[in-house]
PDB file of N, CA and C in Angstrom:
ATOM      1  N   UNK A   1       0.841  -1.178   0.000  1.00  0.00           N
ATOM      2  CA  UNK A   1       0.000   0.000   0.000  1.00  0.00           C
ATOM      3  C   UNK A   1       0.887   1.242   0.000  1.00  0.00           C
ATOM      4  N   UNK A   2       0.154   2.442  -0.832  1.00  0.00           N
ATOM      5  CA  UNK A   2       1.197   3.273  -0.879  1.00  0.00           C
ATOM      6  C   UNK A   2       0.276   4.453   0.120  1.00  0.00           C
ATOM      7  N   UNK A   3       1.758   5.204   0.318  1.00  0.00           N
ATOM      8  CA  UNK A   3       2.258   6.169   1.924  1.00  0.00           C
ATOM      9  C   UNK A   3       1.053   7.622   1.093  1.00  0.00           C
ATOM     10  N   UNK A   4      -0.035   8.058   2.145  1.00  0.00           N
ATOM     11  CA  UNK A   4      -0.353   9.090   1.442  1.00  0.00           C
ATOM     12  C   UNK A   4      -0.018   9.890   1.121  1.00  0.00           C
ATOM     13  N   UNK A   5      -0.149  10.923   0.035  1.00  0.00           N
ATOM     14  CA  UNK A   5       0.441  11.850  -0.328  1.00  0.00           C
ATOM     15  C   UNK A   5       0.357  12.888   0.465  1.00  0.00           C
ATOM     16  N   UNK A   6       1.378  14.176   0.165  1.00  0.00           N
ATOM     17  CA  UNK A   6       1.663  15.338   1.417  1.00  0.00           C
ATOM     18  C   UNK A   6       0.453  15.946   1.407  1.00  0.00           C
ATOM     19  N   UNK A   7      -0.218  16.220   0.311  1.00  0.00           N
ATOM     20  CA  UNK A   7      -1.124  17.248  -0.263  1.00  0.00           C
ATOM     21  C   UNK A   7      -2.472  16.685   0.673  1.00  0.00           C
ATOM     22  N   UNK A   8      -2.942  15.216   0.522  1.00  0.00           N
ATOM     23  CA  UNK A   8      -3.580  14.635   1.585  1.00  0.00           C
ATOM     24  C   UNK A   8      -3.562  15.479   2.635  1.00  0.00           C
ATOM     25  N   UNK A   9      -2.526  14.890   3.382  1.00  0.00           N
ATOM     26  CA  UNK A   9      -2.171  15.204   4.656  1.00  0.00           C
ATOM     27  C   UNK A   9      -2.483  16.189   5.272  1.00  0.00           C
ATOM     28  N   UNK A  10      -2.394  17.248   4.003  1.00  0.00           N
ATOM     29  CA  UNK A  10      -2.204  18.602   4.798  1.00  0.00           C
ATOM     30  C   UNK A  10      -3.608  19.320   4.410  1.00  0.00           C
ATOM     31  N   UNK A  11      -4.538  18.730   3.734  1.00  0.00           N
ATOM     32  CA  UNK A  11      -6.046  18.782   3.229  1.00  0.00           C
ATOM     33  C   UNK A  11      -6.601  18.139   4.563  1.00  0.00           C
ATOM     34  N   UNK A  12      -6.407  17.042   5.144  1.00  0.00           N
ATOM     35  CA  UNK A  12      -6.858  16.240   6.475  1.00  0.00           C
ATOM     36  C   UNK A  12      -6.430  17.364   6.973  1.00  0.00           C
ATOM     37  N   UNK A  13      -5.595  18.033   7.527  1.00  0.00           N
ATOM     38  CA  UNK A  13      -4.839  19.166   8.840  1.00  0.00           C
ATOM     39  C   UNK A  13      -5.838  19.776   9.099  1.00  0.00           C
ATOM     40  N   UNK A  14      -6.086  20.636   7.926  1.00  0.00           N
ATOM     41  CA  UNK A  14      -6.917  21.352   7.911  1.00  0.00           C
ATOM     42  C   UNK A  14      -8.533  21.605   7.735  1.00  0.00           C
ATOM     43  N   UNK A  15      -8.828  20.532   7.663  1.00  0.00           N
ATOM     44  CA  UNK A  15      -9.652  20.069   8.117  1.00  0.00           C
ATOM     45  C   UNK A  15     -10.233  19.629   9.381  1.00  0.00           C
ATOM     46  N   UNK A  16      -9.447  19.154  10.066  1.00  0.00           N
ATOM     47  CA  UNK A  16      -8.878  19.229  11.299  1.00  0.00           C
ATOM     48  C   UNK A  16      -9.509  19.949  11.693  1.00  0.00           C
ATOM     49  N   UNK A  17      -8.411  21.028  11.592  1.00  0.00           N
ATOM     50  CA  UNK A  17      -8.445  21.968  12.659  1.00  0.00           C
ATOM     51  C   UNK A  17      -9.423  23.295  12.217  1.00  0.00           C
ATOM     52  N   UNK A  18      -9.638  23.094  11.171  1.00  0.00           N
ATOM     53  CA  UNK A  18     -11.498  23.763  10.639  1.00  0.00           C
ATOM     54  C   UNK A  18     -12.379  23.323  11.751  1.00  0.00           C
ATOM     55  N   UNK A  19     -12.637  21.692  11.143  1.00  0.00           N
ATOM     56  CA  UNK A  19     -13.758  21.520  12.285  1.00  0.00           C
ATOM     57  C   UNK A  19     -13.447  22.067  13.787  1.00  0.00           C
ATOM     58  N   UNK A  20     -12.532  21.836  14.603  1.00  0.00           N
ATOM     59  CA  UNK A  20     -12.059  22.112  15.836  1.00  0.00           C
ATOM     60  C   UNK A  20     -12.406  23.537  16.246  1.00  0.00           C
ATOM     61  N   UNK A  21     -12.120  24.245  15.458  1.00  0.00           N
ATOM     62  CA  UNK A  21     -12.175  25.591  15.379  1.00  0.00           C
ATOM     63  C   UNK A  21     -14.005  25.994  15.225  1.00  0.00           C
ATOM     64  N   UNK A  22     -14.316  26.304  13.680  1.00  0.00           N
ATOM     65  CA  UNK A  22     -15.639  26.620  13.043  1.00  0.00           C
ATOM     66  C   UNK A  22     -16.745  25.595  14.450  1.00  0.00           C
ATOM     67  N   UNK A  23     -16.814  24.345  14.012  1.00  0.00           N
ATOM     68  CA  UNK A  23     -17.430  23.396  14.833  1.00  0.00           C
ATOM     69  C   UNK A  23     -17.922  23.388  15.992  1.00  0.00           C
ATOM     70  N   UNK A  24     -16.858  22.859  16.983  1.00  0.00           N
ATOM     71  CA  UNK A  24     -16.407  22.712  17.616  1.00  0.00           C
ATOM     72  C   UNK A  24     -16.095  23.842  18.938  1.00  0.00           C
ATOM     73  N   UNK A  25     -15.491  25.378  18.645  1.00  0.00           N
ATOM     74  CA  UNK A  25     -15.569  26.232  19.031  1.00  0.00           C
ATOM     75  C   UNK A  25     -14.105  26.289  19.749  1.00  0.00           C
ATOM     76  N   UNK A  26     -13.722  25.668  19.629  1.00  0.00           N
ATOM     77  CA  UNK A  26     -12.222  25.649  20.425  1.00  0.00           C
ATOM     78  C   UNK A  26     -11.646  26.608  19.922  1.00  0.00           C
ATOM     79  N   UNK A  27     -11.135  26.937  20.549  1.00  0.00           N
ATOM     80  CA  UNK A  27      -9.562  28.813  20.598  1.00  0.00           C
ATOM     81  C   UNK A  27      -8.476  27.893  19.542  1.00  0.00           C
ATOM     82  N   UNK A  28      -8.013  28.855  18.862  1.00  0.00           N
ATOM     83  CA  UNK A  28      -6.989  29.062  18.286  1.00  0.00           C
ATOM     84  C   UNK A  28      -5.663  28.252  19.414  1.00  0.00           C
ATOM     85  N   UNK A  29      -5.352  28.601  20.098  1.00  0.00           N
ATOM     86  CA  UNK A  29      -4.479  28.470  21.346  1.00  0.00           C
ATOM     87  C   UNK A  29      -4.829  26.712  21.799  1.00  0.00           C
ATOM     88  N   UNK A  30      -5.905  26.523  21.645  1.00  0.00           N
ATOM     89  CA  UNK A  30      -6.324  25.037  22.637  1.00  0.00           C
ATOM     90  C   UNK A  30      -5.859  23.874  21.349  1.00  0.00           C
ATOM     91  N   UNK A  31      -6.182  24.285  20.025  1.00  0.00           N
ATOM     92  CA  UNK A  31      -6.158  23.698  18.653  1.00  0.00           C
ATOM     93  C   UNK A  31      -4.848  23.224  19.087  1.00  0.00           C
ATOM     94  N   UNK A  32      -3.440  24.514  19.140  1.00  0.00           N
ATOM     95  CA  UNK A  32      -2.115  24.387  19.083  1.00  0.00           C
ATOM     96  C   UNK A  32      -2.017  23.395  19.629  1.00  0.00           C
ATOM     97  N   UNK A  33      -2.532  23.849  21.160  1.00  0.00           N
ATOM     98  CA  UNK A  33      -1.894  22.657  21.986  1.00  0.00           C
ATOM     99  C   UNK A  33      -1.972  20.937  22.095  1.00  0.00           C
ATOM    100  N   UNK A  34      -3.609  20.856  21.419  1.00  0.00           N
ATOM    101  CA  UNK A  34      -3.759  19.693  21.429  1.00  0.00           C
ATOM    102  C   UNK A  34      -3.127  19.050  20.395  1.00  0.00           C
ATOM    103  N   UNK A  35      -3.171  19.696  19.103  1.00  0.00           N
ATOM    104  CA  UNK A  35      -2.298  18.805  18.160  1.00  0.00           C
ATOM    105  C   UNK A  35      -0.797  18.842  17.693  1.00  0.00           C
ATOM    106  N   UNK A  36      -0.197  19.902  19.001  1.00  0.00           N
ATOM    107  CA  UNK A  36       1.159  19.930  19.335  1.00  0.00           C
ATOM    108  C   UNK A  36       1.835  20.814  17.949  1.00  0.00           C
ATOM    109  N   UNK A  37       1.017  21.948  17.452  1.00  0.00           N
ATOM    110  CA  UNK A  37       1.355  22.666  16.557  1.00  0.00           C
ATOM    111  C   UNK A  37       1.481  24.316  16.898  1.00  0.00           C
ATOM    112  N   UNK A  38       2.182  25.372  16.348  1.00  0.00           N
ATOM    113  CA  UNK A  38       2.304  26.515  17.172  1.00  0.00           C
ATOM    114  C   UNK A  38       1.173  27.184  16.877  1.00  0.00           C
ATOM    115  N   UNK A  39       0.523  28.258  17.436  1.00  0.00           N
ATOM    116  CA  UNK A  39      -0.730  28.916  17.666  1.00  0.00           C
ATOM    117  C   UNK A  39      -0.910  29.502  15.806  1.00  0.00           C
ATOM    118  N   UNK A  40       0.713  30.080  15.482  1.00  0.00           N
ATOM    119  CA  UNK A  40       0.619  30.785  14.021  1.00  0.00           C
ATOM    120  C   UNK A  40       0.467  29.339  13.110  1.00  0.00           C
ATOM    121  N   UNK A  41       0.843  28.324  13.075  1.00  0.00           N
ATOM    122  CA  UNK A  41       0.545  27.484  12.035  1.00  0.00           C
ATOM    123  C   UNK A  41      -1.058  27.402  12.004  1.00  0.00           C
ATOM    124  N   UNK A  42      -1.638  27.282  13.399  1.00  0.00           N
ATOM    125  CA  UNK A  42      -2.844  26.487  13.628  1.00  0.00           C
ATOM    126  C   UNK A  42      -4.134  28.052  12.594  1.00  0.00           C
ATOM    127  N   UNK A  43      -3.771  29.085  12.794  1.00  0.00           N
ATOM    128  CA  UNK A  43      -3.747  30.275  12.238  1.00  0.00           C
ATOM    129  C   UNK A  43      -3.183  30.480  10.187  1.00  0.00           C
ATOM    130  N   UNK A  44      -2.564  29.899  10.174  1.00  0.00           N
ATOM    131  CA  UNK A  44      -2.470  29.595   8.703  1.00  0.00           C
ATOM    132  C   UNK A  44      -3.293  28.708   8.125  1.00  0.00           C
ATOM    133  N   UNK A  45      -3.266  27.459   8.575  1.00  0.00           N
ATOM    134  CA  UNK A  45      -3.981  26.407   8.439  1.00  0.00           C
ATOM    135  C   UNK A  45      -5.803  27.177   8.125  1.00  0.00           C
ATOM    136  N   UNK A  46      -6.279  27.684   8.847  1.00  0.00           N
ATOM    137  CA  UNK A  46      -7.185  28.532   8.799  1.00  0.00           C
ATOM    138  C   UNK A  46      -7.274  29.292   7.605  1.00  0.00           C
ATOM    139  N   UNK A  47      -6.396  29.906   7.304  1.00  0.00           N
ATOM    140  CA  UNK A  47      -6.508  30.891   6.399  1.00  0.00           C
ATOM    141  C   UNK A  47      -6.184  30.579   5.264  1.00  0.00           C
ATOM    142  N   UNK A  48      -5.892  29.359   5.196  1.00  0.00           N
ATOM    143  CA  UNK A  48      -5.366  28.577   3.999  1.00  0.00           C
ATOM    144  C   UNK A  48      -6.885  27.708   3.603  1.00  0.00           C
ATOM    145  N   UNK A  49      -7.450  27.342   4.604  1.00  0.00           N
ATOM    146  CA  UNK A  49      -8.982  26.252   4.670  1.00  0.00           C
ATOM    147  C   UNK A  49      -9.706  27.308   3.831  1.00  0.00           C
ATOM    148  N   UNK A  50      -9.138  28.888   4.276  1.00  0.00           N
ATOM    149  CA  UNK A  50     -10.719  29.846   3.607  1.00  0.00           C
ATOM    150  C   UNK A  50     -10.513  29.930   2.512  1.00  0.00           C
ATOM    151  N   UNK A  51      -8.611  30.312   1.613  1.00  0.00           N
ATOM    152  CA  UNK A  51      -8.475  30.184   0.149  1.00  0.00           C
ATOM    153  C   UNK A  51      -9.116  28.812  -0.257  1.00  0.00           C
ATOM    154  N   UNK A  52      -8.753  28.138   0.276  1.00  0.00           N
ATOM    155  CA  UNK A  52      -9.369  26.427  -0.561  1.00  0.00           C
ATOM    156  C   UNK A  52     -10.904  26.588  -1.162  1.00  0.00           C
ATOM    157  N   UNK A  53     -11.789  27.240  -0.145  1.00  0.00           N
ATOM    158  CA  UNK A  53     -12.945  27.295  -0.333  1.00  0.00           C
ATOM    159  C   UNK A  53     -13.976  26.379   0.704  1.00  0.00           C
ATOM    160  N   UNK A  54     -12.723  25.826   1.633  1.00  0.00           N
ATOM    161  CA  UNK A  54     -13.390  25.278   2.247  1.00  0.00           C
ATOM    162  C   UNK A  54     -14.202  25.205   3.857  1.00  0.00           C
ATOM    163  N   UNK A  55     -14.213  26.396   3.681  1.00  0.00           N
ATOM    164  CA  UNK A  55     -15.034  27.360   4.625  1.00  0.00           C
ATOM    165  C   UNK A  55     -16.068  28.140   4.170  1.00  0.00           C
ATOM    166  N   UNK A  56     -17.265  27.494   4.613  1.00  0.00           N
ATOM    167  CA  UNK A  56     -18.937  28.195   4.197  1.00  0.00           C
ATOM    168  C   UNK A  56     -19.694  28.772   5.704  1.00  0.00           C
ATOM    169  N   UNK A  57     -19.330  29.994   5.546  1.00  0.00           N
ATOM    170  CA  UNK A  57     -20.394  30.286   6.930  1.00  0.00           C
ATOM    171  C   UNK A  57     -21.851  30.764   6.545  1.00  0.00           C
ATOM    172  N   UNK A  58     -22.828  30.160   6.874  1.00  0.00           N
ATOM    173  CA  UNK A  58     -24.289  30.657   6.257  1.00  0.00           C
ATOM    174  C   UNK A  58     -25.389  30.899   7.751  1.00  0.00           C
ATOM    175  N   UNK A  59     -26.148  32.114   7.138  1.00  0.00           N
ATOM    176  CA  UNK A  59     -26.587  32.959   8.341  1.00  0.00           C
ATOM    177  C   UNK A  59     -27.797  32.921   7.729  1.00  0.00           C
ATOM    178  N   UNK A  60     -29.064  32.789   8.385  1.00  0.00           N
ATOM    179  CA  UNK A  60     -29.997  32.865   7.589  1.00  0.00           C
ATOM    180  C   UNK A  60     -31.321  33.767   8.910  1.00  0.00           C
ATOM    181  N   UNK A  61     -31.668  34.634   8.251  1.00  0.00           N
ATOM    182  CA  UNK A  61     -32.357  35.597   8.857  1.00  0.00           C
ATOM    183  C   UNK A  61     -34.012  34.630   9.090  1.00  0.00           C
ATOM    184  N   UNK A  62     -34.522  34.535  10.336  1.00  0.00           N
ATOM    185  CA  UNK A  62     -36.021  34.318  10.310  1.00  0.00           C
ATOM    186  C   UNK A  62     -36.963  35.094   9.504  1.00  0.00           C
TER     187      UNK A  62
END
């Protein structure tokens, strides 16, 4: 079986730490710590999820 690719990997990350974040509600800071990454990656990762497109926030008025 072959080793997944980086691009994977780093599509799962962020995903990750989307849900954790958006989801979930966890701090920026708690993300780091739990998945042993620094507060600015966990912060890129983010801002990298929103270029992808893979961040939809929808608000819908009563």
């Amino acid at each position: 079986m072959t080793e997944p690719s980086p691009d994977f990997d780093l599509i799962r990350q962020i995903h990750t730490v989307l849900v954790l974040h958006f989801v979930e509600g966890v701090k920026q800071s708690e993300i780091a710590a739990k998945l042993n990454l620094s507060t600015s990656k966990v912060n890129r990762l983010i801002a990298q999820g929103r270029r992808l497109g893979m961040v939809q926030i929808d608000i819908k008025s009563p």
